[in-house]
N, C-alpha and C. Protein backbone atom coordinates (compact mmCIF):
# COMPACT_ATOMS: atom_id res chain seq x y z
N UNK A 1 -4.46 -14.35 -32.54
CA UNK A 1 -5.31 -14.28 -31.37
C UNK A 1 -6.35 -13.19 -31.52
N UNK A 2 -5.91 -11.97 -31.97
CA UNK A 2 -6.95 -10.82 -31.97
C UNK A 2 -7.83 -11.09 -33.17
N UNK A 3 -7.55 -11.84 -33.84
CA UNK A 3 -9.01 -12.47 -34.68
C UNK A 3 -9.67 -13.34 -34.15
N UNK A 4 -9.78 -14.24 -33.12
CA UNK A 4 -9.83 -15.17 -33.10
C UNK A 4 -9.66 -16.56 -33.51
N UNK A 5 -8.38 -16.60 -34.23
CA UNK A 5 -8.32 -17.96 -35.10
C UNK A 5 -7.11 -18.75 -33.98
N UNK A 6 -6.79 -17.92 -32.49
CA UNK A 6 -5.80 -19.15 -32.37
C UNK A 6 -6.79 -19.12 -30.48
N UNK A 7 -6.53 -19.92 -29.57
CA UNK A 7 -6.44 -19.94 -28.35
C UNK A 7 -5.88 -19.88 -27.46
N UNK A 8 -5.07 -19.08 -26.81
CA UNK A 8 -3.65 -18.79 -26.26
C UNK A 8 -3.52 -19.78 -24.51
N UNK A 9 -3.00 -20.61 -24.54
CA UNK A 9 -3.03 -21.04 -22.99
C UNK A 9 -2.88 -20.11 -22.07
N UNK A 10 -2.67 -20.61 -20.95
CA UNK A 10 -2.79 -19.30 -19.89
C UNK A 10 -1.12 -19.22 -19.49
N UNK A 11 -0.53 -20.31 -20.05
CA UNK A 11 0.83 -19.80 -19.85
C UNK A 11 1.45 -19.01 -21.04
N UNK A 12 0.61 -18.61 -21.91
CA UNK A 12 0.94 -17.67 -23.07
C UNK A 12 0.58 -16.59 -22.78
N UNK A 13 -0.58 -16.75 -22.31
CA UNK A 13 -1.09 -15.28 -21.79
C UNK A 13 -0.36 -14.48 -20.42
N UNK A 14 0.19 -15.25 -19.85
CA UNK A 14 1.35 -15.01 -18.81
C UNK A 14 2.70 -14.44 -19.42
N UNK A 15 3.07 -15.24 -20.62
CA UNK A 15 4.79 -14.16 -21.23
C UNK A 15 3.91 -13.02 -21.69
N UNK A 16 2.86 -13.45 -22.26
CA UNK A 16 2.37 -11.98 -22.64
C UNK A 16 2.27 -10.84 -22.03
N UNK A 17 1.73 -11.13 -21.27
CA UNK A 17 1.05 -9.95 -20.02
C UNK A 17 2.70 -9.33 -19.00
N UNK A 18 3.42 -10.90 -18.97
CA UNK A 18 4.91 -10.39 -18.67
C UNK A 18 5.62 -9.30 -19.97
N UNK A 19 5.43 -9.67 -20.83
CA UNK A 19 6.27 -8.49 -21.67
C UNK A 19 5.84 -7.24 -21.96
N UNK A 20 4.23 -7.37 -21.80
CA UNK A 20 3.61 -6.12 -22.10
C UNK A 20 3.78 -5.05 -20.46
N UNK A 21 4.16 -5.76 -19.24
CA UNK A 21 4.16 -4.95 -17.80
C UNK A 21 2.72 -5.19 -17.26
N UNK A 22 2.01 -6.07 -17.27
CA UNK A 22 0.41 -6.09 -17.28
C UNK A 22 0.69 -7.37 -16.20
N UNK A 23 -0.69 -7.60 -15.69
CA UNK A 23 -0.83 -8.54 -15.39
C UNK A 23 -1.75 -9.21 -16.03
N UNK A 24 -1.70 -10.66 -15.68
CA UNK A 24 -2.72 -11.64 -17.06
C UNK A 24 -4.08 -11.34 -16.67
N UNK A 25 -4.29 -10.67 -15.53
CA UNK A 25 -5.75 -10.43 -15.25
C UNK A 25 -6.26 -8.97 -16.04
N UNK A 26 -5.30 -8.19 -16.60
CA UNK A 26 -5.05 -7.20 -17.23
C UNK A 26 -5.84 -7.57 -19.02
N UNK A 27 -5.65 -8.61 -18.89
CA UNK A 27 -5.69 -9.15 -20.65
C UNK A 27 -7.09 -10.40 -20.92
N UNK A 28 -7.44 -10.50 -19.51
CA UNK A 28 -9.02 -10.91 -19.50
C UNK A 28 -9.87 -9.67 -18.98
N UNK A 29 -9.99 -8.95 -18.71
CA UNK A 29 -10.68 -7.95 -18.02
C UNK A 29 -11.64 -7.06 -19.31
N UNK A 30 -12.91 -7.28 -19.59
CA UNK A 30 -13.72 -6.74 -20.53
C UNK A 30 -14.80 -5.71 -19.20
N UNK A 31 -14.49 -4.46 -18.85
CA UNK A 31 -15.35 -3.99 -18.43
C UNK A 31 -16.80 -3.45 -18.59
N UNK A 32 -16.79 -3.50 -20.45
CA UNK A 32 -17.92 -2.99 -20.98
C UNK A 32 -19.16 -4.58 -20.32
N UNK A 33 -18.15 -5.92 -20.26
CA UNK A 33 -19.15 -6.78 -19.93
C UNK A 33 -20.74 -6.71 -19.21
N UNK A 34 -19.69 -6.17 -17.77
CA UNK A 34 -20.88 -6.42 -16.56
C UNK A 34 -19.63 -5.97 -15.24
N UNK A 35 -20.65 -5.55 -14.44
CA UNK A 35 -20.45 -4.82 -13.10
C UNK A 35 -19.15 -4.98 -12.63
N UNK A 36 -18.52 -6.14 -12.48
CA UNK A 36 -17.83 -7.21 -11.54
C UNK A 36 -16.26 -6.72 -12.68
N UNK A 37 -16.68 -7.11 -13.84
CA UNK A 37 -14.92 -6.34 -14.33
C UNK A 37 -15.29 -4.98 -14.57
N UNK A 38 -15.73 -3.82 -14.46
CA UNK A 38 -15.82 -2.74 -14.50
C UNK A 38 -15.20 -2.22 -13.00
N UNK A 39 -15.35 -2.81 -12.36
CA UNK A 39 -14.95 -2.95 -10.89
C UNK A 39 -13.79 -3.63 -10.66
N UNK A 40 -12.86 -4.72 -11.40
CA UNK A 40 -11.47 -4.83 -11.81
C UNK A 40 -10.69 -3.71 -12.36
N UNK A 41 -11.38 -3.42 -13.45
CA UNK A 41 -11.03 -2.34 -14.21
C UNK A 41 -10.45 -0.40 -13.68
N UNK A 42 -11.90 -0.69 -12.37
CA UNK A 42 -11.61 0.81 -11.68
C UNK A 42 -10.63 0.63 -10.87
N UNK A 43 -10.41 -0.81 -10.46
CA UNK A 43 -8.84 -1.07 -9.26
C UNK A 43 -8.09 -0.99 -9.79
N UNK A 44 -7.64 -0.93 -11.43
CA UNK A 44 -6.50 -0.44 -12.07
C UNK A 44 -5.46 0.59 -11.06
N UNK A 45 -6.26 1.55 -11.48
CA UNK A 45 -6.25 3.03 -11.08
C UNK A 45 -5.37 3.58 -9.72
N UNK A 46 -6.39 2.52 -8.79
CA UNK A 46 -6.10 2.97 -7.56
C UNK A 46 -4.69 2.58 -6.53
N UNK A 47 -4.28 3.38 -6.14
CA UNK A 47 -3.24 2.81 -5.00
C UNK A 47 -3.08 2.23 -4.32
N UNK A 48 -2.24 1.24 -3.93
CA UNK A 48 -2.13 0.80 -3.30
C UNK A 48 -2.65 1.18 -1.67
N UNK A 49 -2.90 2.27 -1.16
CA UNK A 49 -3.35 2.83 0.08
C UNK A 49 -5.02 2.43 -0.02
N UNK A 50 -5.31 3.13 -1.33
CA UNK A 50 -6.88 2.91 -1.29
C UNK A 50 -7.26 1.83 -2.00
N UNK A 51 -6.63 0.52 -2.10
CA UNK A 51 -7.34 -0.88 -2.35
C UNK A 51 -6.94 -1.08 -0.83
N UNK A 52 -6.40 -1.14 -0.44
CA UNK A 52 -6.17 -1.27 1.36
C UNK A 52 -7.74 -1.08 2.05
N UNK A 53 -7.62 0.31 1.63
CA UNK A 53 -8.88 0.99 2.64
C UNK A 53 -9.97 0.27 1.91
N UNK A 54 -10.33 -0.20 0.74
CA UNK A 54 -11.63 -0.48 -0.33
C UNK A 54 -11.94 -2.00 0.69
N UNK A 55 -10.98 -3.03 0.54
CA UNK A 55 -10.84 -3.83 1.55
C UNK A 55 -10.94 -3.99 3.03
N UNK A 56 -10.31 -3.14 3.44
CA UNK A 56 -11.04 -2.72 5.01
C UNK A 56 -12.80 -2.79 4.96
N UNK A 57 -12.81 -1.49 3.97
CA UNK A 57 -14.70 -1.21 4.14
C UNK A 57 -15.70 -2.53 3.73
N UNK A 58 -15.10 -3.00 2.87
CA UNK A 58 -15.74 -4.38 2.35
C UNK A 58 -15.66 -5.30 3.82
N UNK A 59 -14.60 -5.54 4.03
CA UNK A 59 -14.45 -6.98 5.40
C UNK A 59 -15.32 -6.11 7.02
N UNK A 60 -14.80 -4.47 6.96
CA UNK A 60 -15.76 -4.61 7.77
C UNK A 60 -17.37 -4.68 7.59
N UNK A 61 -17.79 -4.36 6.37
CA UNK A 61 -19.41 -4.64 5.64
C UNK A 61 -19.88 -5.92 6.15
N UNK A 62 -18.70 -7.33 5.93
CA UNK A 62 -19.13 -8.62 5.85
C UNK A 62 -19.26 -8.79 7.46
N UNK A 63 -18.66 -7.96 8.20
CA UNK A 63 -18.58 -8.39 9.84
C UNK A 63 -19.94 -7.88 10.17
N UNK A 64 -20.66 -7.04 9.84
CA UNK A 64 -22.22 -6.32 10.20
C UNK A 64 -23.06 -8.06 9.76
C-alpha cells in the first residue's frame, strides 16, 4: 500500500485503523492538502469539551 502498488478497501482500512487505535478518518487525512483536512487534522488534538464548544460557535454562525 505505501508504494502504491495495492488499493486497500475501506473495510481494510477499517482493521487497519482498528489495530493501529486510529480512526479510518485518521488514515485519509493529508493536511498538507488544503484547508478542510488541516482543519480535521487540528480536531485531532482537541477535547472533547472544545469540539463541543467549536460546534456550538459554528451552528450558532449558521443561525445569524
Amino acid at each position: 500500500m505505501e508504494k502504491g502498488l495495492a488499493r486497500p478497501t475501506l473495510r481494510t482500512l477499517k482493521v487497519l485503523a482498528d489495530h493501529l487505535g486510529v480512526l479510518p478518518l485518521d488514515l485519509l487525512t493529508f493536511p498538507e492538502d488544503d484547508e478542510r483536512q488541516r482543519l480535521v487534522d487540528r480536531i485531532r488534538t482537541m477535547s472533547s469539551a472544545e469540539i463541543k464548544k467549536l460546534l456550538k460557535a459554528l451552528a450558532d454562525q449558521d443561525q445569524r
